[in-house]
N, C-alpha and C. Protein backbone atom coordinates (compact mmCIF):
# COMPACT_ATOMS: atom_id res chain seq x y z
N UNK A 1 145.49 173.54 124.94
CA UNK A 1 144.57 172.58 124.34
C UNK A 1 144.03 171.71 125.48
N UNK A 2 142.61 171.24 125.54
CA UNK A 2 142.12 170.52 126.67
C UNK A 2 142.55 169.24 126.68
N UNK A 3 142.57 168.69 127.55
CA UNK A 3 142.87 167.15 127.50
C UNK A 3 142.27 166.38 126.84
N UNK A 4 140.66 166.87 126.71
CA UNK A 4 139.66 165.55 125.70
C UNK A 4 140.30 165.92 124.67
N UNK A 5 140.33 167.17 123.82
CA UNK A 5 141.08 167.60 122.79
C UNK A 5 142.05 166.74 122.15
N UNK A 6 143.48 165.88 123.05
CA UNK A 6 144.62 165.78 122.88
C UNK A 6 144.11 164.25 122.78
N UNK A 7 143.34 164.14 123.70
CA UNK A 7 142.91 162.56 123.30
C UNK A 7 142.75 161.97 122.33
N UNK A 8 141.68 163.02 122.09
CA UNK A 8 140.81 162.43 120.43
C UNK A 8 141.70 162.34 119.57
N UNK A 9 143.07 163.71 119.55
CA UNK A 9 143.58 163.94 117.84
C UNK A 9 144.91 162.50 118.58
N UNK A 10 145.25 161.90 119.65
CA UNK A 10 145.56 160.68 119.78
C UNK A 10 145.52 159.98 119.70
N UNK A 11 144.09 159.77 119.87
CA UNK A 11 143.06 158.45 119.61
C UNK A 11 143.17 158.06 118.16
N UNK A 12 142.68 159.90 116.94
CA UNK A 12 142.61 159.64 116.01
C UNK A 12 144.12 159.53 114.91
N UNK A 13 145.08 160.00 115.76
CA UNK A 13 146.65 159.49 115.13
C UNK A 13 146.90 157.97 115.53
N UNK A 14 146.06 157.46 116.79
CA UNK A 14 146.68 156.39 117.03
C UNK A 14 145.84 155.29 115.92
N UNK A 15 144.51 155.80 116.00
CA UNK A 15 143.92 154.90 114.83
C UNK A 15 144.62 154.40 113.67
N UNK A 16 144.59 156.00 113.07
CA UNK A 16 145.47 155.93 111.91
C UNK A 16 146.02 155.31 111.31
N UNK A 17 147.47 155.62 112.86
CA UNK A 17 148.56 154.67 112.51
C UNK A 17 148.57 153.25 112.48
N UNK A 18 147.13 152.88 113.20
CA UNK A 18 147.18 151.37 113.73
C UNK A 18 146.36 151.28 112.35
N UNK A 19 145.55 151.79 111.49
CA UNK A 19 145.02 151.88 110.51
C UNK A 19 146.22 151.53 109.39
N UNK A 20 146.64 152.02 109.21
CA UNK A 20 147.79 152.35 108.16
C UNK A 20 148.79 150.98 108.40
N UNK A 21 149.13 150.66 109.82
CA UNK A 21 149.85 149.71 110.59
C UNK A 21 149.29 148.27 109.81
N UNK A 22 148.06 148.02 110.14
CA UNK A 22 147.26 147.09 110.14
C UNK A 22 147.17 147.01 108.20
N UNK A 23 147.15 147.95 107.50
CA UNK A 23 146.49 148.02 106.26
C UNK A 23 148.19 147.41 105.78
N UNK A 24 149.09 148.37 106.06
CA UNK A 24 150.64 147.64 105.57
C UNK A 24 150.72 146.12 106.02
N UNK A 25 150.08 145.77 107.39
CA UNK A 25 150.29 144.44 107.64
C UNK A 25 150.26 143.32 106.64
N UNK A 26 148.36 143.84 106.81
CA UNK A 26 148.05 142.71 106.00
C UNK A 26 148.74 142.59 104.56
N UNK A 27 148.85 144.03 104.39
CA UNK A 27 149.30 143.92 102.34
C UNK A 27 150.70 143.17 102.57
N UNK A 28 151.93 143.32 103.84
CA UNK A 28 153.23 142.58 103.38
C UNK A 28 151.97 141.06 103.54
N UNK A 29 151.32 140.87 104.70
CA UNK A 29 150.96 139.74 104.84
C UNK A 29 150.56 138.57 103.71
N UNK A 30 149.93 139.87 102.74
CA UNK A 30 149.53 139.15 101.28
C UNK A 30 150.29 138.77 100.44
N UNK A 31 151.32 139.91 101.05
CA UNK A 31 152.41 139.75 99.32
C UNK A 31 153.49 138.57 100.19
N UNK A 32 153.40 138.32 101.59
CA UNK A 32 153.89 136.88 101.57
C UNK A 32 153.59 136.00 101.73
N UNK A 33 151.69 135.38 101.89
CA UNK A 33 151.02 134.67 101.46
C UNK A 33 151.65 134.58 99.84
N UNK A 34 151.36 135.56 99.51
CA UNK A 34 151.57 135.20 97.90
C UNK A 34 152.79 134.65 97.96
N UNK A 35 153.86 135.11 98.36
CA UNK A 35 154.94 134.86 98.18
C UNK A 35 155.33 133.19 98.56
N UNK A 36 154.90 133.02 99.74
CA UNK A 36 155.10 131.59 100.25
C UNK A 36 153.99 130.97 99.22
N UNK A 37 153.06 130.78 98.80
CA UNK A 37 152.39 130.07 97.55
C UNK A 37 153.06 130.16 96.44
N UNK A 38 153.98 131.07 95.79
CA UNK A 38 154.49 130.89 95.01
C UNK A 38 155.70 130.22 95.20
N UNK A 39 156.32 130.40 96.81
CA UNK A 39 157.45 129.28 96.98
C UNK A 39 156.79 127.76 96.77
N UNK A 40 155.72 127.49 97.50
CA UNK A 40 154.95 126.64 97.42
C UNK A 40 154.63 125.85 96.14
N UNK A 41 154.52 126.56 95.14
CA UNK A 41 154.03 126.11 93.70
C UNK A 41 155.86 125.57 93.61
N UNK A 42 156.66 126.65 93.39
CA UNK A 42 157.76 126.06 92.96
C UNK A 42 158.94 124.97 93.63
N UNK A 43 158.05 125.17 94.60
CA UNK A 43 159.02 123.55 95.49
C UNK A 43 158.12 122.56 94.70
N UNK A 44 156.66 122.43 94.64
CA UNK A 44 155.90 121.37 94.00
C UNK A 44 156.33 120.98 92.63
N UNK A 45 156.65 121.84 91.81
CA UNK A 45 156.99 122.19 90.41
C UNK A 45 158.54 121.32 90.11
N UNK A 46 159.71 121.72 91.56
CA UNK A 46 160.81 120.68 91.33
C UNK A 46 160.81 119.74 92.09
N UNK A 47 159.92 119.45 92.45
CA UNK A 47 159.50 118.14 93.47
C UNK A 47 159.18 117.27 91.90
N UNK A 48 157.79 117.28 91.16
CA UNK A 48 157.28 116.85 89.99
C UNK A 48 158.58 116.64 89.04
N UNK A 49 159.13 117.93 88.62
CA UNK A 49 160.39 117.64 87.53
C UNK A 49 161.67 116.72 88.44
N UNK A 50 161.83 116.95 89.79
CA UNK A 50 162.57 115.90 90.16
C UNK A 50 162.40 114.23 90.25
N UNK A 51 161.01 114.33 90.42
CA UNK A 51 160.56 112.78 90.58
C UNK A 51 160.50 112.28 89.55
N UNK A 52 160.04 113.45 88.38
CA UNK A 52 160.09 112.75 86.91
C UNK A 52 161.45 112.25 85.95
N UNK A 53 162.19 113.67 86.61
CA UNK A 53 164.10 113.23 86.50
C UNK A 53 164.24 111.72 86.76
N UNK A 54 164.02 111.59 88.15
CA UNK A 54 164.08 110.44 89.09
C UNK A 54 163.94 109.56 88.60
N UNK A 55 162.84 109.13 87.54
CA UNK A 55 161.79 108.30 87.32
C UNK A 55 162.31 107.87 85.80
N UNK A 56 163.19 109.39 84.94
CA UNK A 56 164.01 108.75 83.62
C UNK A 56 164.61 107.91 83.88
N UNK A 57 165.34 108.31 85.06
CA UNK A 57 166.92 107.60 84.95
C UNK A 57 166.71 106.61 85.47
N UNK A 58 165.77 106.45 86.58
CA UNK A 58 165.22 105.12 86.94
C UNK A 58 164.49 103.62 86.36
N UNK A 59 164.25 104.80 84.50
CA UNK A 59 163.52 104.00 83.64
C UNK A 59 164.74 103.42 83.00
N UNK A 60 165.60 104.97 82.54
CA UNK A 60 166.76 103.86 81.97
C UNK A 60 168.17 103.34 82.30
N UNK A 61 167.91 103.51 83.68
CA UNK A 61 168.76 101.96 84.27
C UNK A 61 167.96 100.87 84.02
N UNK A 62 167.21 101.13 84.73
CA UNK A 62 166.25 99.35 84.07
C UNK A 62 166.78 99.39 82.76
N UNK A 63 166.07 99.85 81.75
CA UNK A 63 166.22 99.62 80.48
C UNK A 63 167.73 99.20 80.06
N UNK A 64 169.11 99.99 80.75
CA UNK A 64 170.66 99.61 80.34
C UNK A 64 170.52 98.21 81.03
N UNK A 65 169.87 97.89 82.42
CA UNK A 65 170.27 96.81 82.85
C UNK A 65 169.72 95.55 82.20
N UNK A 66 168.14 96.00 81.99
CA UNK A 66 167.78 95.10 81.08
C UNK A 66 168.55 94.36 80.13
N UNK A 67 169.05 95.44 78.96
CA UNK A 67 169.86 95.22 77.97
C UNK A 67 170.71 94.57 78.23
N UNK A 68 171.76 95.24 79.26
CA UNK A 68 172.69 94.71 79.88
C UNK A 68 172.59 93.22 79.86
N UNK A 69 171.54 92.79 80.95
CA UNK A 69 171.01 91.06 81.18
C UNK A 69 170.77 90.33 80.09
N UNK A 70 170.24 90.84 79.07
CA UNK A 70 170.12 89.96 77.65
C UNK A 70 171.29 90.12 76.88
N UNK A 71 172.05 91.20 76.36
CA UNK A 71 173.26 90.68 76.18
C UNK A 71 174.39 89.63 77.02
N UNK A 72 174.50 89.41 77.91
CA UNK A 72 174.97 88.67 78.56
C UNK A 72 174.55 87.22 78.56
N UNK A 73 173.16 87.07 78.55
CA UNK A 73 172.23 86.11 78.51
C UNK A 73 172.62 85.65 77.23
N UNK A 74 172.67 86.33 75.92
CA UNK A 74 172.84 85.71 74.53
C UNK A 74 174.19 85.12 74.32
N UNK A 75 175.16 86.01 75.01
CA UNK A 75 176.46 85.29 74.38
C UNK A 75 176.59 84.14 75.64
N UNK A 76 175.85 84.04 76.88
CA UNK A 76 176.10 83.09 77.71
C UNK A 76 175.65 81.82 77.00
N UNK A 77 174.24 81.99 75.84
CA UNK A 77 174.03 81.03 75.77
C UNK A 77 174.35 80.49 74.29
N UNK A 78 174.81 81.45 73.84
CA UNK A 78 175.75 81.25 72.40
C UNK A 78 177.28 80.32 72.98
N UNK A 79 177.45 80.54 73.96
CA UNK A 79 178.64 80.06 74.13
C UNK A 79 178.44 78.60 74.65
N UNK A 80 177.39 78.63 75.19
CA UNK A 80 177.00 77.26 75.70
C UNK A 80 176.45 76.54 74.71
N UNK A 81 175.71 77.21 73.58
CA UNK A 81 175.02 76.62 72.51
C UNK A 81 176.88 75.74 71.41
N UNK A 82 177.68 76.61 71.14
CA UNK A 82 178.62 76.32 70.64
C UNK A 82 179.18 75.27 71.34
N UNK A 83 179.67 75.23 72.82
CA UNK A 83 180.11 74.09 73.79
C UNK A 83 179.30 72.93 73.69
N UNK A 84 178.06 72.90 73.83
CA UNK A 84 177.21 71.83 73.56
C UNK A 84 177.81 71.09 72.55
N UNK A 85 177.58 71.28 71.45
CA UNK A 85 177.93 71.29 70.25
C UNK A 85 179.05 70.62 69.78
N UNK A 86 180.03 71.25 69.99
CA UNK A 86 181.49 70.49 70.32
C UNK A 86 181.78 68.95 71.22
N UNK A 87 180.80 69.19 72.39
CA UNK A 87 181.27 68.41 73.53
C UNK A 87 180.19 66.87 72.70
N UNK A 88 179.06 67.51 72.16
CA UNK A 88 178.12 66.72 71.07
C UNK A 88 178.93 65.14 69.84
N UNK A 89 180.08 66.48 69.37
CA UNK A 89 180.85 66.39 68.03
C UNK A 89 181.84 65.21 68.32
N UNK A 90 182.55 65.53 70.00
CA UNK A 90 183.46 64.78 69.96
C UNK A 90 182.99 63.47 70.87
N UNK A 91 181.95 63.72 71.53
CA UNK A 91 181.48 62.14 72.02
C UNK A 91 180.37 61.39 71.03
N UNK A 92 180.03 61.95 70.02
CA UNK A 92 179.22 60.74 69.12
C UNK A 92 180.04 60.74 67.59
N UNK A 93 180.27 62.25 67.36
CA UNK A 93 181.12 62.18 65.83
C UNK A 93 182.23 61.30 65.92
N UNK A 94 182.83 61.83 66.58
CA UNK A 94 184.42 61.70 66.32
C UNK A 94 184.65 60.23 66.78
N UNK A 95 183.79 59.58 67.85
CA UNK A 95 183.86 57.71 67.59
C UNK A 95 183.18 57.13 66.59
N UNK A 96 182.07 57.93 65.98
CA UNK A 96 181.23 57.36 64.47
C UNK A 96 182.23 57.63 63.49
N UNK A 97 182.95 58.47 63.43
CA UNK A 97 184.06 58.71 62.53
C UNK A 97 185.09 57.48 62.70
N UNK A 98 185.77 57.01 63.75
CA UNK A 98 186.69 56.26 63.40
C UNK A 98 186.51 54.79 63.55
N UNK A 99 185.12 54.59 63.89
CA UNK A 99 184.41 53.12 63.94
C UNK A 99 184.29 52.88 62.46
N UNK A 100 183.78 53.99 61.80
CA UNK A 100 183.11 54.10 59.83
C UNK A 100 184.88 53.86 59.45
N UNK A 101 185.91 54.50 59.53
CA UNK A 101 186.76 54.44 58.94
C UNK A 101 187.34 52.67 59.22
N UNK A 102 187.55 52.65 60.67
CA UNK A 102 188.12 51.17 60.63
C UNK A 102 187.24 50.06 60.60
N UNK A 103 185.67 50.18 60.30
CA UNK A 103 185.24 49.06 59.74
C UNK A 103 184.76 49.15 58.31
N UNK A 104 185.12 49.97 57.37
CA UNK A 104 185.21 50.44 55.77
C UNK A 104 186.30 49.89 55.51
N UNK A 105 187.54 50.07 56.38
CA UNK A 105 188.61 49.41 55.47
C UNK A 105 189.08 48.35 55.71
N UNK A 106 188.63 47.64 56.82
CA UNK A 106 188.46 46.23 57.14
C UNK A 106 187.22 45.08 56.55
N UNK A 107 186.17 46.11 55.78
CA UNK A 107 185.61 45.14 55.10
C UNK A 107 186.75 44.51 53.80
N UNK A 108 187.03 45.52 53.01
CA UNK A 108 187.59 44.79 52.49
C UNK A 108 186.97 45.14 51.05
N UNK A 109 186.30 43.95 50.51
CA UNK A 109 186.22 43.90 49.13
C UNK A 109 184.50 43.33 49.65
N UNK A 110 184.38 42.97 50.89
CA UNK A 110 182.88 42.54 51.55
C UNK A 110 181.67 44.12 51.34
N UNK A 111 181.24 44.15 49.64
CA UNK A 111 180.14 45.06 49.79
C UNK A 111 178.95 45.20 51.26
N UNK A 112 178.84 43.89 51.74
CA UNK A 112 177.58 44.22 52.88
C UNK A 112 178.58 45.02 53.77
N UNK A 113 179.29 44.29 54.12
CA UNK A 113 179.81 44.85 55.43
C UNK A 113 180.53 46.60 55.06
N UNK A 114 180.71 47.12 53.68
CA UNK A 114 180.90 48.50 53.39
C UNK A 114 179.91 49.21 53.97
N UNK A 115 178.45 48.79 52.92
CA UNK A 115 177.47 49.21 53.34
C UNK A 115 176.76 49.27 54.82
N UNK A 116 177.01 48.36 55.72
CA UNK A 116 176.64 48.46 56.83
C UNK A 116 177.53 49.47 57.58
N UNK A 117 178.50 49.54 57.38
CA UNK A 117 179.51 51.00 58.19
C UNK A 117 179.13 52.04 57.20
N UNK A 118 179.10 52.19 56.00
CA UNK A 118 178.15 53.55 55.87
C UNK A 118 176.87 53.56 56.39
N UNK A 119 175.87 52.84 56.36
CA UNK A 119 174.57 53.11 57.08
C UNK A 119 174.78 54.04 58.30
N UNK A 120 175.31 52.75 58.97
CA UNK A 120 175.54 52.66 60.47
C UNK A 120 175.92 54.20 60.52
N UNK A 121 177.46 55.15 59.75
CA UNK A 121 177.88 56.47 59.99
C UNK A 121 176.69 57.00 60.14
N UNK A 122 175.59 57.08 58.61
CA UNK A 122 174.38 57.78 58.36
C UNK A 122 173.75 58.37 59.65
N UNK A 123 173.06 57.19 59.93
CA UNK A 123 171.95 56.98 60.98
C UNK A 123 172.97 57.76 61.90
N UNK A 124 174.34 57.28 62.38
CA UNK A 124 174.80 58.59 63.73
C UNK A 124 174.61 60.02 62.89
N UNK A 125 174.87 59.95 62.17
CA UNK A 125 175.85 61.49 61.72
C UNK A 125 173.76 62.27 61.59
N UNK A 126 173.03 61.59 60.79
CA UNK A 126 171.39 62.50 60.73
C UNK A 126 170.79 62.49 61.87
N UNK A 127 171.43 61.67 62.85
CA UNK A 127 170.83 61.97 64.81
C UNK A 127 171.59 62.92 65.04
N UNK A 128 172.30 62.83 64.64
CA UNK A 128 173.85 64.25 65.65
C UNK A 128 172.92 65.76 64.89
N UNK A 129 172.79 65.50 62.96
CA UNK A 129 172.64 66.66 63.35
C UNK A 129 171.33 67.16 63.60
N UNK A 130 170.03 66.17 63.78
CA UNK A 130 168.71 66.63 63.99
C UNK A 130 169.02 67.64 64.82
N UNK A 131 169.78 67.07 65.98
CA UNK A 131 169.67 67.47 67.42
C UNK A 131 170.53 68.94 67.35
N UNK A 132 171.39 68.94 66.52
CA UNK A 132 171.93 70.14 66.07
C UNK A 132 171.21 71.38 65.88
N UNK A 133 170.40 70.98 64.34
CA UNK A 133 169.04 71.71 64.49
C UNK A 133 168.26 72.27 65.87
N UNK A 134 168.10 71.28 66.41
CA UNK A 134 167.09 71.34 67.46
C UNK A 134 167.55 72.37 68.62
N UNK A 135 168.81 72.69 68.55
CA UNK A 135 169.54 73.23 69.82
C UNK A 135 169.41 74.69 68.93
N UNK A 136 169.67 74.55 68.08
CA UNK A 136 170.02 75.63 67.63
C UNK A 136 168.56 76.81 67.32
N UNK A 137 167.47 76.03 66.77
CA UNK A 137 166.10 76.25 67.22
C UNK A 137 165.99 77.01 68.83
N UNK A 138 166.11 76.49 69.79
CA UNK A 138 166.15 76.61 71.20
C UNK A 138 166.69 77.60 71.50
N UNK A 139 168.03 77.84 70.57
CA UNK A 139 169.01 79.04 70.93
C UNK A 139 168.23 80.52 70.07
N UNK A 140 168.01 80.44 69.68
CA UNK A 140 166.94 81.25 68.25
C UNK A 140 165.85 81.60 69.22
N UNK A 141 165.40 80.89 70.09
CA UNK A 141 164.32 81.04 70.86
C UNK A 141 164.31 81.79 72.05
N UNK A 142 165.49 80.89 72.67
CA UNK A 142 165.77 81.66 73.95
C UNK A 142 166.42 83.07 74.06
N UNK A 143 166.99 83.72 72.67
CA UNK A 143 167.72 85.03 72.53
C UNK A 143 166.97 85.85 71.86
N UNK A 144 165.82 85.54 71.19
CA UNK A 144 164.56 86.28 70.60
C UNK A 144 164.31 87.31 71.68
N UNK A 145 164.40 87.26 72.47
CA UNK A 145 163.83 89.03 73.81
C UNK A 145 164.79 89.96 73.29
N UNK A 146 166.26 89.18 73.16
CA UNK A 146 167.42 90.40 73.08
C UNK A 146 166.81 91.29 71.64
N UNK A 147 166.35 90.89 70.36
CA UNK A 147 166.14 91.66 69.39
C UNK A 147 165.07 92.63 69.49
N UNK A 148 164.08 92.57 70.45
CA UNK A 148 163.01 93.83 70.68
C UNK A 148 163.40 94.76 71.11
N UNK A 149 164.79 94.71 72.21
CA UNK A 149 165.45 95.80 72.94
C UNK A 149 166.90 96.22 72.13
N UNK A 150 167.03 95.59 71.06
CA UNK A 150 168.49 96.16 71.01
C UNK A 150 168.75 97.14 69.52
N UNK A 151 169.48 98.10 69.71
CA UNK A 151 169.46 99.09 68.67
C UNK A 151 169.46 98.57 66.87
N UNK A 152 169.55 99.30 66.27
CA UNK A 152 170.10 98.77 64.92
C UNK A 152 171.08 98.30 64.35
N UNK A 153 172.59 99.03 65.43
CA UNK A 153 173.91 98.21 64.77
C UNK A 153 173.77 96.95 66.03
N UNK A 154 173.63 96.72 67.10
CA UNK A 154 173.79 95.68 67.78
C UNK A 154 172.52 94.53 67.19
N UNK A 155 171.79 94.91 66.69
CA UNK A 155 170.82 93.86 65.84
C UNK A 155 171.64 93.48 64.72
N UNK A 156 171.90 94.56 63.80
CA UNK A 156 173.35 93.85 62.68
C UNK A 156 173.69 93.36 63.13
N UNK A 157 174.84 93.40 63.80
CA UNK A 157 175.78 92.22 64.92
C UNK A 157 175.24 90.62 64.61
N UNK A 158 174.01 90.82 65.87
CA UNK A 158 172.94 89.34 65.91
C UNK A 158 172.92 88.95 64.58
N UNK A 159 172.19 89.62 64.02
CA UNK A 159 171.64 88.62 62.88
C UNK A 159 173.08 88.07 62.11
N UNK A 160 173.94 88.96 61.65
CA UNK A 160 175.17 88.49 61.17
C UNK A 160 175.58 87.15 61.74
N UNK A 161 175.54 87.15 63.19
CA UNK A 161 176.44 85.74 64.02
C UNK A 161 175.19 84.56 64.01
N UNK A 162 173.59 84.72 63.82
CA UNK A 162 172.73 84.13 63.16
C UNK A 162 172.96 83.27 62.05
N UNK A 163 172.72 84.43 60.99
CA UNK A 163 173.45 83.86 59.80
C UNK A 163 174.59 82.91 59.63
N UNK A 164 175.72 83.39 59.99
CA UNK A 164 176.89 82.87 60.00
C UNK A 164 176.59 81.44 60.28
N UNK A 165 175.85 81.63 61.62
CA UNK A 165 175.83 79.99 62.88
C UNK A 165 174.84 79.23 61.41
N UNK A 166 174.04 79.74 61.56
CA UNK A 166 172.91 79.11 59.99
C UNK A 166 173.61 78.08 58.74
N UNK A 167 174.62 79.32 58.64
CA UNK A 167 175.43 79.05 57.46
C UNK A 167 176.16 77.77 57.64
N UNK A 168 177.47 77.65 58.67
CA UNK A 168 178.24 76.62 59.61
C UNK A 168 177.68 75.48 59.09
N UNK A 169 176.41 75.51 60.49
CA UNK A 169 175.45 74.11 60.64
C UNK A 169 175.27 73.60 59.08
N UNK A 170 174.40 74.25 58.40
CA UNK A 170 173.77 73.98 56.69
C UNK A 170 175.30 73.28 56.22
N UNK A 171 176.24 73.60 56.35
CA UNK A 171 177.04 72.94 55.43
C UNK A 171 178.25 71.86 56.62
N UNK A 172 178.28 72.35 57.80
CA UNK A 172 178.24 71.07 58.25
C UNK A 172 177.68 69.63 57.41
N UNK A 173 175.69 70.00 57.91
CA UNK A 173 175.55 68.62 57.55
C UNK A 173 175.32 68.47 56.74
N UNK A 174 175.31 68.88 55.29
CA UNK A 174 175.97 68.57 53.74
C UNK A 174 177.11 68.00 53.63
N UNK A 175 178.19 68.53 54.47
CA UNK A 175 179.62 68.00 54.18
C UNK A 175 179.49 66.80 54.84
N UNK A 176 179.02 66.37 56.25
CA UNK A 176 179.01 64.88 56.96
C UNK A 176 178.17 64.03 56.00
N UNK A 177 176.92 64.61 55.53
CA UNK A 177 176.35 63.69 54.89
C UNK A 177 177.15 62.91 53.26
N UNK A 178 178.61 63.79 53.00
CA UNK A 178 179.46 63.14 51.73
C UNK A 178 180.34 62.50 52.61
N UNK A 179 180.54 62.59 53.71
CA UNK A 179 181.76 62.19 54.44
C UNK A 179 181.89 60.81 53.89
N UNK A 180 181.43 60.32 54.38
CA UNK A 180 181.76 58.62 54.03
C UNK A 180 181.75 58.25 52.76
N UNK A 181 181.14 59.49 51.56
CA UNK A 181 181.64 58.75 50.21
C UNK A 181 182.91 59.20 49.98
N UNK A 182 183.39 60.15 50.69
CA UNK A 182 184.74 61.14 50.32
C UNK A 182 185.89 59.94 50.45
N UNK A 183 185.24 59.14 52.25
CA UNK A 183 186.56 58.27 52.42
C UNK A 183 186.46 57.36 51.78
N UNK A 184 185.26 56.82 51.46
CA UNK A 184 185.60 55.38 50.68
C UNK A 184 186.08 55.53 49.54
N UNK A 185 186.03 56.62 48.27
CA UNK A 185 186.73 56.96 47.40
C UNK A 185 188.41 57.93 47.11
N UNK A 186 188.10 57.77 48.69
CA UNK A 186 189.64 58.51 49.07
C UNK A 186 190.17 59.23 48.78
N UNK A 187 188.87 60.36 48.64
CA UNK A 187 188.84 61.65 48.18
C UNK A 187 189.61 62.64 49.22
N UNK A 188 190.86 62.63 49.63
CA UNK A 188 191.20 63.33 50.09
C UNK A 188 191.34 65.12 50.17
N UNK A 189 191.31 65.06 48.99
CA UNK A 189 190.99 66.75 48.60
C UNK A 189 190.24 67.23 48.85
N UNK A 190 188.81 66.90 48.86
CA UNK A 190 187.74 67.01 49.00
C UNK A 190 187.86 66.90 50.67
N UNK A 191 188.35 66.43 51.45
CA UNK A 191 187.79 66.17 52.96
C UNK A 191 189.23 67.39 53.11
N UNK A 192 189.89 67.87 52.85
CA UNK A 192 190.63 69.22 52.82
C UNK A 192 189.96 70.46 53.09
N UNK A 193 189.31 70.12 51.37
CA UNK A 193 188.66 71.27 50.94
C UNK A 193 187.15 71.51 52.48
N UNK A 194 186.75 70.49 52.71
CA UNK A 194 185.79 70.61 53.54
C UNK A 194 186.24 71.07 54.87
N UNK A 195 187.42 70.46 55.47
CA UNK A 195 188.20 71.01 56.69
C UNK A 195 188.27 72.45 56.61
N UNK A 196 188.88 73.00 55.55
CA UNK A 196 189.34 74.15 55.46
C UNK A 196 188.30 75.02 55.29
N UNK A 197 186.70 74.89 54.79
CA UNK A 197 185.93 76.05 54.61
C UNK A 197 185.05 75.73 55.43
N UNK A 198 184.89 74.76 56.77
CA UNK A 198 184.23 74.78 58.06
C UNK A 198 185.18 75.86 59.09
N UNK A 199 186.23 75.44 58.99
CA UNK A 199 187.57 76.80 59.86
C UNK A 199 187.45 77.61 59.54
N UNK A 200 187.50 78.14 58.71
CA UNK A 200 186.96 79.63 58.10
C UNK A 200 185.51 80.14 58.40
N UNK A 201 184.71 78.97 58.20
CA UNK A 201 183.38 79.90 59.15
C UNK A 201 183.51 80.07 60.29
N UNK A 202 184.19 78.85 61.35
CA UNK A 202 184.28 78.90 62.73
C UNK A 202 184.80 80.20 62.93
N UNK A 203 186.56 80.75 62.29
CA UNK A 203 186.88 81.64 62.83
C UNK A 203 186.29 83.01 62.66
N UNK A 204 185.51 83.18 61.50
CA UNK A 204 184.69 83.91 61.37
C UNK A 204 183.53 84.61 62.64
N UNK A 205 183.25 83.18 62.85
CA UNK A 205 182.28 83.53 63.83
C UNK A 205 183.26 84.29 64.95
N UNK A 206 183.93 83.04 65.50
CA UNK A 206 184.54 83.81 66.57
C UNK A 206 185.08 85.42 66.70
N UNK A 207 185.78 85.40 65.29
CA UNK A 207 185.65 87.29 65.55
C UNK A 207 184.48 88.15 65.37
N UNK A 208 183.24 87.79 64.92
CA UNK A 208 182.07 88.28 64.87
C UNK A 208 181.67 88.34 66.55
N UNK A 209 181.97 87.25 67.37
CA UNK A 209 181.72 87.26 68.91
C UNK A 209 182.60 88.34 69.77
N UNK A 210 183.31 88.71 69.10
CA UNK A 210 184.21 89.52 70.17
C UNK A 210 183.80 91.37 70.31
């Protein structure tokens, strides 16, 4: 065979193969273009579902912490609302209480001077409990966020220790406002009966708080 001969069918095997070479190239080339675009799509794909993962749990921590902060916030200020209250009871009540008692029974048989230690209780005991009201308003106010965020049995809860506190106060100052006819008629039963179904709401509450 001549040499141009051996060339050509060289030339034309080498084509070929570089033909064939080149044609397989590109096709793996495509099918891993394709391939890396489809890695491509699916790194993007758990990139998106990760950030969005990311982005639940990120929503509801806020949201537990939120919660978290207003429960805390309510009984911080339930507890302070109750302390108030007390600390209220025993620096204006509880000396209007025994000023009314020992100048009631030191009047005597002196109607003015009766009447002026009942007034006098009055006027403390309907300031003590305006302000009662008024705190308790405040407290109603300031724990109003916790009820937009909190489920259905932890809203039972609230409103129950609401109520309850509602209930307390309302007959609180019904019962202070007989106080002073109870003692001057020395109705002892009656200032019993009143001791005993204010304790019973208190402890009420308190296990409603726990």
């Amino acid at each position: 065979m001549e040499f141009e001969s051996i060339i050509q069918i060289s030339a034309y095997l080498f084509v070929g193969y570089l033909g064939g070479f080149l044609t397989s190239y590109f096709k793996e080339k495509g099918k891993n273009q394709a391939l890396l675009s489809d890695v491509k799509k699916l790194t993007e794909e758990k990139e998106k579902v990760t950030a969005a993962y990311q982005l639940d749990i990120a929503k509801r921590k806020y949201q537990y912490e939120t919660k978290k902060e207003q429960f805390l916030k309510y009984y911080h200020l339930l507890d302070e609302y109750n302390g108030l209250n007390n600390k209220k009871f025993q620096e204006h009540m509880m000396p209007a209480i025994s000023k009314f008692h020992k100048d009631y029974i030191e009047a005597g048989s002196d109607q003015r001077k009766k009447i002026h230690a009942s007034t006098y209780f009055a006027n403390v005991t309907q300031t003590l409990m305006n302000e009662y009201y008024s705190d308790y308003t405040k407290f109603k106010h300031e724990t109003s966020a916790l009820r937009l965020i909190a489920g259905a049995k932890v809203l039972s809860i609230l409103t129950d220790i609401d109520y309850h506190s509602k209930i307390s106060l309302d007959k609180s100052t019904a019962y202070m406002k007989q106080f002073s006819t109870y003692v001057a008629s020395g109705n002892t039963d009656k200032l019993n009966e009143m001791k005993i179904d204010l304790q019973v709401l208190g402890d009420l509450l308190l296990k409603k708080k726990e």
